[in-house]
Structures are given as C-alpha cells and as structure tokens.
PDB file of N, CA and C in Angstrom:
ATOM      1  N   UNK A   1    -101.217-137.225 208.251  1.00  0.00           N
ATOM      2  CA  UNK A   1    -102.038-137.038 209.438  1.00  0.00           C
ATOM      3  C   UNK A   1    -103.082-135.940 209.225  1.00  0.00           C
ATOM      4  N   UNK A   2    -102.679-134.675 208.882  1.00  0.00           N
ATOM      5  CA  UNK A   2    -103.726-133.521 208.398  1.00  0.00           C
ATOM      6  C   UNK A   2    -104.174-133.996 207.374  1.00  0.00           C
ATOM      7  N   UNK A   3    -103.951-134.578 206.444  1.00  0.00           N
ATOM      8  CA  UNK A   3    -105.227-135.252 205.196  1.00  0.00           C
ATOM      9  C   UNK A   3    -106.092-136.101 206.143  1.00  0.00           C
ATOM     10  N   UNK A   4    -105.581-137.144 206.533  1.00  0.00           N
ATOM     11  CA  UNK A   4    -106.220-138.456 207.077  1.00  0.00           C
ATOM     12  C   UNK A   4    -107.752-137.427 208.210  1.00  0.00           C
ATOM     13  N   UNK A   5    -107.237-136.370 208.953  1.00  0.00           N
ATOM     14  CA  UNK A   5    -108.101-135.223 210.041  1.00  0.00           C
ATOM     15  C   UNK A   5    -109.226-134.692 209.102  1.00  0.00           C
ATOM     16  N   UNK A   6    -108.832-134.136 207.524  1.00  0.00           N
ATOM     17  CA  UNK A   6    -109.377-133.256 206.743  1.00  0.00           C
ATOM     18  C   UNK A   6    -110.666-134.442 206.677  1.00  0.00           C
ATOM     19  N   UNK A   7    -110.115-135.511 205.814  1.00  0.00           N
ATOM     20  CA  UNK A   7    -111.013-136.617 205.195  1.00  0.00           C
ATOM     21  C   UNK A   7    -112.151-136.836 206.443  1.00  0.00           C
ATOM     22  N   UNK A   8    -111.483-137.523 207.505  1.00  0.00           N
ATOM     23  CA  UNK A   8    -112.616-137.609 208.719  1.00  0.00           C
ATOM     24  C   UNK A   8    -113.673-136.494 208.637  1.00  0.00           C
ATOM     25  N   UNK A   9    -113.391-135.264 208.782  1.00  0.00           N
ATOM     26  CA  UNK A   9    -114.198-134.205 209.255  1.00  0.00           C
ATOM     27  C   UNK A   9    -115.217-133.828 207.861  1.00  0.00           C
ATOM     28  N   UNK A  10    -114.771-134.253 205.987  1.00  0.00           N
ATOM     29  CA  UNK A  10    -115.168-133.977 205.508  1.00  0.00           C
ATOM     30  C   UNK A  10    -116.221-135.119 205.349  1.00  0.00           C
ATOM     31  N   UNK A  11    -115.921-136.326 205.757  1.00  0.00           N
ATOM     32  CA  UNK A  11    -117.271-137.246 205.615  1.00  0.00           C
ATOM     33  C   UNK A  11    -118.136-137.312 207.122  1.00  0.00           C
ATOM     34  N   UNK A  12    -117.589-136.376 208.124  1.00  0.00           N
ATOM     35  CA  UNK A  12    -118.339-136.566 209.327  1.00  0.00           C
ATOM     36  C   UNK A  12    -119.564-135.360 208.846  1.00  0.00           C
ATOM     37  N   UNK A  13    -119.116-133.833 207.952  1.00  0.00           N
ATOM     38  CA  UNK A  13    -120.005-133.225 207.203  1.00  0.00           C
ATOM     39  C   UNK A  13    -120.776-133.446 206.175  1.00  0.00           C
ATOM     40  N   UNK A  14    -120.735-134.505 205.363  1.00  0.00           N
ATOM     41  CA  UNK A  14    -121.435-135.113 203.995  1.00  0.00           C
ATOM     42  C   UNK A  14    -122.288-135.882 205.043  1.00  0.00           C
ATOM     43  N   UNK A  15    -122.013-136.718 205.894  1.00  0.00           N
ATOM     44  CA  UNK A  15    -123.274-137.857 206.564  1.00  0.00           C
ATOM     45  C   UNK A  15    -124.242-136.573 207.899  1.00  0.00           C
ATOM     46  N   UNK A  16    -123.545-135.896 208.095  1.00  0.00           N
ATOM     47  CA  UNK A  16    -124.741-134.784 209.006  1.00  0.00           C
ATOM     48  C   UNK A  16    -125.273-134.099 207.997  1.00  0.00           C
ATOM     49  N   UNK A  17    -125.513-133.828 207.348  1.00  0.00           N
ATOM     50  CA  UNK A  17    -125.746-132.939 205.710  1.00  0.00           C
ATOM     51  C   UNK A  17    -127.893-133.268 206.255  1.00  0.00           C
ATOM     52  N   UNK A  18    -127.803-134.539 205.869  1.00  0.00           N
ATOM     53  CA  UNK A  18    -129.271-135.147 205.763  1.00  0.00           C
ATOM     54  C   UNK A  18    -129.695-134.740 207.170  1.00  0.00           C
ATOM     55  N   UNK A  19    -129.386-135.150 208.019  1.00  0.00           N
ATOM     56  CA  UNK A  19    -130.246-134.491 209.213  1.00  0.00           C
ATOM     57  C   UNK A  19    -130.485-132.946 209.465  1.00  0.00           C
ATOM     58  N   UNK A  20    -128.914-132.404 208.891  1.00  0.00           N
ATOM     59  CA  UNK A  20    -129.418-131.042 209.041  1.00  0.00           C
ATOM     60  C   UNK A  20    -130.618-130.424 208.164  1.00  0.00           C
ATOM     61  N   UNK A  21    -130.733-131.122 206.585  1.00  0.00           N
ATOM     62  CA  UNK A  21    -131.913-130.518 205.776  1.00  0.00           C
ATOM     63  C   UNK A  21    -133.262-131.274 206.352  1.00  0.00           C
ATOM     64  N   UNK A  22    -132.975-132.340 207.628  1.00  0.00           N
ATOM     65  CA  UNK A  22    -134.403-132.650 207.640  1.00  0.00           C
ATOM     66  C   UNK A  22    -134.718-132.341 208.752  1.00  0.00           C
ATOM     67  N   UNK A  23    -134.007-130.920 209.406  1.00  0.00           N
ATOM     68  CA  UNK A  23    -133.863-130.674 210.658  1.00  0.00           C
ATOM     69  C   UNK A  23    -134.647-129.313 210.309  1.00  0.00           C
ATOM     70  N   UNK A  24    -133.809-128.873 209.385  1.00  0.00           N
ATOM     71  CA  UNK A  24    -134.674-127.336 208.222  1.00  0.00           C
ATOM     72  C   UNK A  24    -136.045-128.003 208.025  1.00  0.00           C
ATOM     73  N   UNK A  25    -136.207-128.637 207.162  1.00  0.00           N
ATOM     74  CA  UNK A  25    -137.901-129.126 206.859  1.00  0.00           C
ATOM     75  C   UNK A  25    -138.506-129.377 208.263  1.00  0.00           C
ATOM     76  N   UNK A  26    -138.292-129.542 209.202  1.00  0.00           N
ATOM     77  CA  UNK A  26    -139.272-129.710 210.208  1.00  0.00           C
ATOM     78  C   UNK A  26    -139.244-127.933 210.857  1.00  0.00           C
ATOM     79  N   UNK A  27    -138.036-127.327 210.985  1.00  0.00           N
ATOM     80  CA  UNK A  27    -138.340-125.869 211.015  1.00  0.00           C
ATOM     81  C   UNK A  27    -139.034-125.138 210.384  1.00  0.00           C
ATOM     82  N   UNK A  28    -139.098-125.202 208.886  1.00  0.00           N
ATOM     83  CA  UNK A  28    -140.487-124.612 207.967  1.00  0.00           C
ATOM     84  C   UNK A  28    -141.817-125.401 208.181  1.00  0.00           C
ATOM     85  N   UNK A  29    -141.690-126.453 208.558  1.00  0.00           N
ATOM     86  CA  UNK A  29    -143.437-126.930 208.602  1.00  0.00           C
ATOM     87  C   UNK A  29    -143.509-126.562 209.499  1.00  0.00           C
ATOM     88  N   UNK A  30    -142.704-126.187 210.929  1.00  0.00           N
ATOM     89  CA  UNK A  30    -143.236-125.591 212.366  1.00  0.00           C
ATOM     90  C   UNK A  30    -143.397-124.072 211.916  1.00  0.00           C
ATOM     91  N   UNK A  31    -142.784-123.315 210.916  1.00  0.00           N
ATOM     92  CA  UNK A  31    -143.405-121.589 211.098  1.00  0.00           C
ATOM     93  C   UNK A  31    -144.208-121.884 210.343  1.00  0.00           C
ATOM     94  N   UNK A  32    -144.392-122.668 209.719  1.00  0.00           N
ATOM     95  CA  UNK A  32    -145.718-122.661 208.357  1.00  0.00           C
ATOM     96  C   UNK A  32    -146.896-122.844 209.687  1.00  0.00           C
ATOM     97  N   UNK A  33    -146.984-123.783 210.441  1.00  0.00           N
ATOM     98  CA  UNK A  33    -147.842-124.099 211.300  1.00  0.00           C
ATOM     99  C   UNK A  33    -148.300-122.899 212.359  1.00  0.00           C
ATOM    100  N   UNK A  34    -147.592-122.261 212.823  1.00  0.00           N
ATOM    101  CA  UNK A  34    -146.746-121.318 214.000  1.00  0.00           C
ATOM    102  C   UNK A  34    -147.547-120.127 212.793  1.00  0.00           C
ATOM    103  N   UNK A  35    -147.630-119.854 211.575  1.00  0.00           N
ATOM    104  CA  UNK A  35    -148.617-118.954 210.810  1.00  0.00           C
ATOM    105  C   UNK A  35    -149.835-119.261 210.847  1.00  0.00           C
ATOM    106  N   UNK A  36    -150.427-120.376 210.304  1.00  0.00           N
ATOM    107  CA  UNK A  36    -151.537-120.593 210.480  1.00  0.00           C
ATOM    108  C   UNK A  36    -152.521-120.343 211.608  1.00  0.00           C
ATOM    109  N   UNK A  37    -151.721-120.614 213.218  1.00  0.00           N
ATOM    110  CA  UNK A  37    -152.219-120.319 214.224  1.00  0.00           C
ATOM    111  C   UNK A  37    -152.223-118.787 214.525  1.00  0.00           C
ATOM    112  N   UNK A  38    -151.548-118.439 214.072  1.00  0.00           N
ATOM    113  CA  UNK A  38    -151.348-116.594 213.563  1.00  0.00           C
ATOM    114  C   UNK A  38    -152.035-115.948 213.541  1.00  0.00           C
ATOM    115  N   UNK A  39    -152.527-116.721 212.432  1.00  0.00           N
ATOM    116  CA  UNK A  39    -153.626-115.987 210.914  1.00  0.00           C
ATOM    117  C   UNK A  39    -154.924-116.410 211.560  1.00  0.00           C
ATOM    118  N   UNK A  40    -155.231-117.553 212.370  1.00  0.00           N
ATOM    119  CA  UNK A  40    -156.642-118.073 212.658  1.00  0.00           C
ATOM    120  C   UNK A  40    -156.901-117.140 214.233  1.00  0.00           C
ATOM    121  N   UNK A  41    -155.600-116.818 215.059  1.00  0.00           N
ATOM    122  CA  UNK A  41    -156.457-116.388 216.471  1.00  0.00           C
ATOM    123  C   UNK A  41    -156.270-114.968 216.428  1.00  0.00           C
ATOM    124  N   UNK A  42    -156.315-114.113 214.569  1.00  0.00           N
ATOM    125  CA  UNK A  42    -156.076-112.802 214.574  1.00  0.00           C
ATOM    126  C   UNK A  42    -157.668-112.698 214.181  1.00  0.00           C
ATOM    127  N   UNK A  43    -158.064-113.969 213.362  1.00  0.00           N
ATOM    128  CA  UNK A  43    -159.221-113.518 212.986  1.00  0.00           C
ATOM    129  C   UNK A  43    -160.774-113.715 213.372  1.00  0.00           C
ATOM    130  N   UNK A  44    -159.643-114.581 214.554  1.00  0.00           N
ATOM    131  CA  UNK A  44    -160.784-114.965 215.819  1.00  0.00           C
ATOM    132  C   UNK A  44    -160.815-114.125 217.042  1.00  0.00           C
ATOM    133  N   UNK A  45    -160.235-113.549 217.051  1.00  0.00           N
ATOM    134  CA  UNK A  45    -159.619-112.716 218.914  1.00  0.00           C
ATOM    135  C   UNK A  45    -160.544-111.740 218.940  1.00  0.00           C
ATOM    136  N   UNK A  46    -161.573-110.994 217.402  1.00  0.00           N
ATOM    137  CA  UNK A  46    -162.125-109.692 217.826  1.00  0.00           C
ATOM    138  C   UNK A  46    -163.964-110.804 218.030  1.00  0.00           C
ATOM    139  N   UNK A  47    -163.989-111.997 217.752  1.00  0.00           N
ATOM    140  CA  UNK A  47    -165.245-112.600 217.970  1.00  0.00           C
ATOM    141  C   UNK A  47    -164.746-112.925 219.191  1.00  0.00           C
ATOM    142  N   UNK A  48    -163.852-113.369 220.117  1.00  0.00           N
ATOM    143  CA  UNK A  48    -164.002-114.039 221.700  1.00  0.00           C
ATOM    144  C   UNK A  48    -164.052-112.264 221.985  1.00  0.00           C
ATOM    145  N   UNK A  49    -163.431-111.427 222.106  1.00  0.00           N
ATOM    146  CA  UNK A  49    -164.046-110.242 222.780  1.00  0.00           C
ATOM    147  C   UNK A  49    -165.245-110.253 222.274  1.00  0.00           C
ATOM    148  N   UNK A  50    -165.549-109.573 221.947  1.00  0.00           N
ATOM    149  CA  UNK A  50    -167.262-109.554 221.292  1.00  0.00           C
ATOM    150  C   UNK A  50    -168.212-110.482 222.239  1.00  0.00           C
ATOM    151  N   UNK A  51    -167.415-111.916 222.797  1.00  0.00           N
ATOM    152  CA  UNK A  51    -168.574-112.436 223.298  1.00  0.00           C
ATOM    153  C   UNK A  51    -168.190-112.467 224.465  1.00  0.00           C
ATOM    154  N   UNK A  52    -167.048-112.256 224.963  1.00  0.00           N
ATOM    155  CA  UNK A  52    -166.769-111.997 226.462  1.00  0.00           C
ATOM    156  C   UNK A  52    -167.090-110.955 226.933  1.00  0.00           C
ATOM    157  N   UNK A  53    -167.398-109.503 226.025  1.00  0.00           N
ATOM    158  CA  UNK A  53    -168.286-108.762 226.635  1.00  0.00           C
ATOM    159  C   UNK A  53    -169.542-108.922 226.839  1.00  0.00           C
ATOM    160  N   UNK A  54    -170.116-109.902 226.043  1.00  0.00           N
ATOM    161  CA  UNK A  54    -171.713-110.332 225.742  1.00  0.00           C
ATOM    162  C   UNK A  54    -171.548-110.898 227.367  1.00  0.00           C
ATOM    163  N   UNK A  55    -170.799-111.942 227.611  1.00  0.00           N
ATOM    164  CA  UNK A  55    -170.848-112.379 228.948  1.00  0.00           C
ATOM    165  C   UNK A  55    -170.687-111.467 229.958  1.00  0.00           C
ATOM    166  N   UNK A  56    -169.633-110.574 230.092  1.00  0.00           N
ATOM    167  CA  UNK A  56    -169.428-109.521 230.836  1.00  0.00           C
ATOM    168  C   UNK A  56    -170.965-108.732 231.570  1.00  0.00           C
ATOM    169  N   UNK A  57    -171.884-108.407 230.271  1.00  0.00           N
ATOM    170  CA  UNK A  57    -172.897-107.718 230.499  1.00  0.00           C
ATOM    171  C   UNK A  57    -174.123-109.185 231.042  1.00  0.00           C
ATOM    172  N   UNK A  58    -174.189-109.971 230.670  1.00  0.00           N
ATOM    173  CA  UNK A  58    -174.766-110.732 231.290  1.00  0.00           C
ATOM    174  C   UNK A  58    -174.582-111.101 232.753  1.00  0.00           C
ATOM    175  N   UNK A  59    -173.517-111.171 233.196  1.00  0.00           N
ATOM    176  CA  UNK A  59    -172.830-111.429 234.592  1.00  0.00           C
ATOM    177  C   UNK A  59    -173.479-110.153 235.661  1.00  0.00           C
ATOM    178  N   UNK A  60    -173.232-108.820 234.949  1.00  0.00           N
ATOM    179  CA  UNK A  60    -173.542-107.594 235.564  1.00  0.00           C
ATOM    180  C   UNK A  60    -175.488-107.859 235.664  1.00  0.00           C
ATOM    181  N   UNK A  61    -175.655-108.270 234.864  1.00  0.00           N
ATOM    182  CA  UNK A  61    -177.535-108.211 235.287  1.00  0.00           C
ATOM    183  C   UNK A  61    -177.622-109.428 235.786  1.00  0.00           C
ATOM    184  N   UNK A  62    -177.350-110.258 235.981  1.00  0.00           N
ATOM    185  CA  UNK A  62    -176.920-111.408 237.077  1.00  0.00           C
ATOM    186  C   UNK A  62    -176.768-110.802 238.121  1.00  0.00           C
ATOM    187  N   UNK A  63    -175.529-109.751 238.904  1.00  0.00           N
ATOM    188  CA  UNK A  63    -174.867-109.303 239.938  1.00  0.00           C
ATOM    189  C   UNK A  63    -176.015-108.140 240.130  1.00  0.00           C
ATOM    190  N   UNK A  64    -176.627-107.611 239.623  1.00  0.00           N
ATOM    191  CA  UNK A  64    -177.705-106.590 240.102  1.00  0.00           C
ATOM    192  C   UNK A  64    -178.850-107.291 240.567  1.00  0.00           C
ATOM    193  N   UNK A  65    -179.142-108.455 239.808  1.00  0.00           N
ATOM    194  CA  UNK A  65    -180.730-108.949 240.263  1.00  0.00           C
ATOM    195  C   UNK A  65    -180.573-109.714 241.385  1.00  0.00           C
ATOM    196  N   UNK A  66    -178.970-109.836 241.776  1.00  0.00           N
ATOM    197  CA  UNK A  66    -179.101-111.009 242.899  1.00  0.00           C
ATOM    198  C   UNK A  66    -178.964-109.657 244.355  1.00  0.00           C
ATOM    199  N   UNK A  67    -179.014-108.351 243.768  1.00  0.00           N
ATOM    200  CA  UNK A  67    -178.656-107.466 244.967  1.00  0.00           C
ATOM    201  C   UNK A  67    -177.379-107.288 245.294  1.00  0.00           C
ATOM    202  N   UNK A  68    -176.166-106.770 244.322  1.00  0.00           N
ATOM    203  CA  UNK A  68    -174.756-106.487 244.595  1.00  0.00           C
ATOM    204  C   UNK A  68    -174.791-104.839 244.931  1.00  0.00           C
ATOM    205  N   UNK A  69    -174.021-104.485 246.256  1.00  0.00           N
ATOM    206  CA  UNK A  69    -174.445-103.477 247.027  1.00  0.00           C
ATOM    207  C   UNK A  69    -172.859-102.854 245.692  1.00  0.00           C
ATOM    208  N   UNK A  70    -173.238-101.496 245.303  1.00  0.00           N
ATOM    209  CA  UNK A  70    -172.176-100.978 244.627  1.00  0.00           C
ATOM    210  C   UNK A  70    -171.978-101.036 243.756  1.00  0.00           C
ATOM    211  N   UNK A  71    -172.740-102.618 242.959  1.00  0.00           N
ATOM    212  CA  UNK A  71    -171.616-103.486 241.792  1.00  0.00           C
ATOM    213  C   UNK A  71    -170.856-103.834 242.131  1.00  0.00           C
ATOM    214  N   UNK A  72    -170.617-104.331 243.753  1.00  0.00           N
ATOM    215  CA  UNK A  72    -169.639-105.332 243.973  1.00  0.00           C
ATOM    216  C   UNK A  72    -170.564-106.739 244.751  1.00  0.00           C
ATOM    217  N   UNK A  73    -170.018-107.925 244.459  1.00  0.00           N
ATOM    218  CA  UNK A  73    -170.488-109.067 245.439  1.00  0.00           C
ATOM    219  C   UNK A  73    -169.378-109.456 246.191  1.00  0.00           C
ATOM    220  N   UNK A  74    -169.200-109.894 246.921  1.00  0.00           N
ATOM    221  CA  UNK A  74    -168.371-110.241 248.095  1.00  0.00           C
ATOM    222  C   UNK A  74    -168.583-111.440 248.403  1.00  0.00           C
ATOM    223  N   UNK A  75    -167.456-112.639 248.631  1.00  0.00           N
ATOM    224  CA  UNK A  75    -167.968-114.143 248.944  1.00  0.00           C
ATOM    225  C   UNK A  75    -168.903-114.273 250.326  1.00  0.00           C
ATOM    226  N   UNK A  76    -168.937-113.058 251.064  1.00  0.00           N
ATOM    227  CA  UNK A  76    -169.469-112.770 252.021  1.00  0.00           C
ATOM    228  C   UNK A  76    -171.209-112.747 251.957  1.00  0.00           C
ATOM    229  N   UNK A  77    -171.203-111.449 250.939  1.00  0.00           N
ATOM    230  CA  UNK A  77    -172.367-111.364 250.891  1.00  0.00           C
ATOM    231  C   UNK A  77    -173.454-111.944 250.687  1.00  0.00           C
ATOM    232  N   UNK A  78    -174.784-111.814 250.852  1.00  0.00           N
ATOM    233  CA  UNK A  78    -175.525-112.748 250.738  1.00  0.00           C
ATOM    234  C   UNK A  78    -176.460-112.896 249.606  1.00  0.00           C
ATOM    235  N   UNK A  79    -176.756-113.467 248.758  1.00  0.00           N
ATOM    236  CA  UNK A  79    -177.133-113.392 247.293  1.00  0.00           C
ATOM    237  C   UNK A  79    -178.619-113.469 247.262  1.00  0.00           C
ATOM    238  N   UNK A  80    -178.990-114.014 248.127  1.00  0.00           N
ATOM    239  CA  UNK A  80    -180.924-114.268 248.381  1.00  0.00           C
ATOM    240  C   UNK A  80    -180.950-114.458 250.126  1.00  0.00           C
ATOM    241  N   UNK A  81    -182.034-114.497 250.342  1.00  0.00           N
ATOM    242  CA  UNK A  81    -182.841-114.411 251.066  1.00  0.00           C
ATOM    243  C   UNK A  81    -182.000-115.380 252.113  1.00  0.00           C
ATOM    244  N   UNK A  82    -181.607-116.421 251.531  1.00  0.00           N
ATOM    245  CA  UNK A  82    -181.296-117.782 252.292  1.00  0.00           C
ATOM    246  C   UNK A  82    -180.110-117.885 253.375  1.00  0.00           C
ATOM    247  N   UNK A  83    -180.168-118.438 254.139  1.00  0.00           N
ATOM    248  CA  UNK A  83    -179.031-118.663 255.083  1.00  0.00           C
ATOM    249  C   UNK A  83    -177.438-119.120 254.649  1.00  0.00           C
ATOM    250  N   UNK A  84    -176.686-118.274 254.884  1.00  0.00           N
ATOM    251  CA  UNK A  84    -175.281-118.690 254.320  1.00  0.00           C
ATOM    252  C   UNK A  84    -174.857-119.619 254.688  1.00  0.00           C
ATOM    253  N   UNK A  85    -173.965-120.747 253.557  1.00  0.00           N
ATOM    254  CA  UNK A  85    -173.676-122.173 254.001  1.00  0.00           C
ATOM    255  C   UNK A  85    -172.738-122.703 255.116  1.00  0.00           C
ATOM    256  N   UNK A  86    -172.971-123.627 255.879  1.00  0.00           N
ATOM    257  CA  UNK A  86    -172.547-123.689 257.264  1.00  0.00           C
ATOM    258  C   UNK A  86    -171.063-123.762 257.271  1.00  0.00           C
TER     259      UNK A  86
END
C-alpha cells in the first residue's frame, strides 16, 4: 500500500515536472519583459518631465493672457470679454 502511495505521487511529480519548467520560462520572459519596461521609462521619465514643464509654462502664459486674477482661473471666472455659457 505505501509503495503502491510512493509510486502514485512519484509519477504524479515526473508528469507536473513540464508545466512547472514551462511555468519558470514564462516567469523569466515576464521579468525579462518587466526589465525592459524598466530600462525604457527610466530613460524616458526625465524627457516627459522636461516636456510637461514645457507645457506647464505654456498653460501659465495661456492663464495670464486670458486675465487669471492671482494665477488662479476659476470655472467661474470669466476668460474674455464674452458672456458666460447659459
């Protein structure tokens, strides 16, 4: 009975064997991947700042020429001349 238990459990481990190494290979191609995205938005992250301040300062001479009392606009406030929408 304990041989006949051993045998079961040792071929229920020889036939999971393959899924587990192709369970590993899909874990290394996901950190291999999981690096790449790493390595690309470390060497991209100081160009999107760079241009989100470019926008930043554009927005601000936007918000001055339209007349922002403070440097603040308010959904309130009124941006030109024109009548606020009904």
């Amino acid at each position: 009975m304990v041989v006949h238990a051993l045998t079961k459990a040792a071929v229920r481990t020889l036939t999971s064997l393959p899924r587990i190494a192709s369970a590993l290979t899909e874990l290394r191609d996901a950190a291999e991947h999981l690096e790449r995205l790493a390595t690309f938005a470390a060497e991209e992250l100081p160009e999107i700042v760079y241009q989100l301040e470019g926008i930043r300062e554009q927005l601000a001479v936007i918000e001055n020429r339209l007349g922002g009392r403070d440097g603040e606009i308010t959904p309130a406030a009124r941006r030109t001349g024109s009548r606020p929408p009904s």
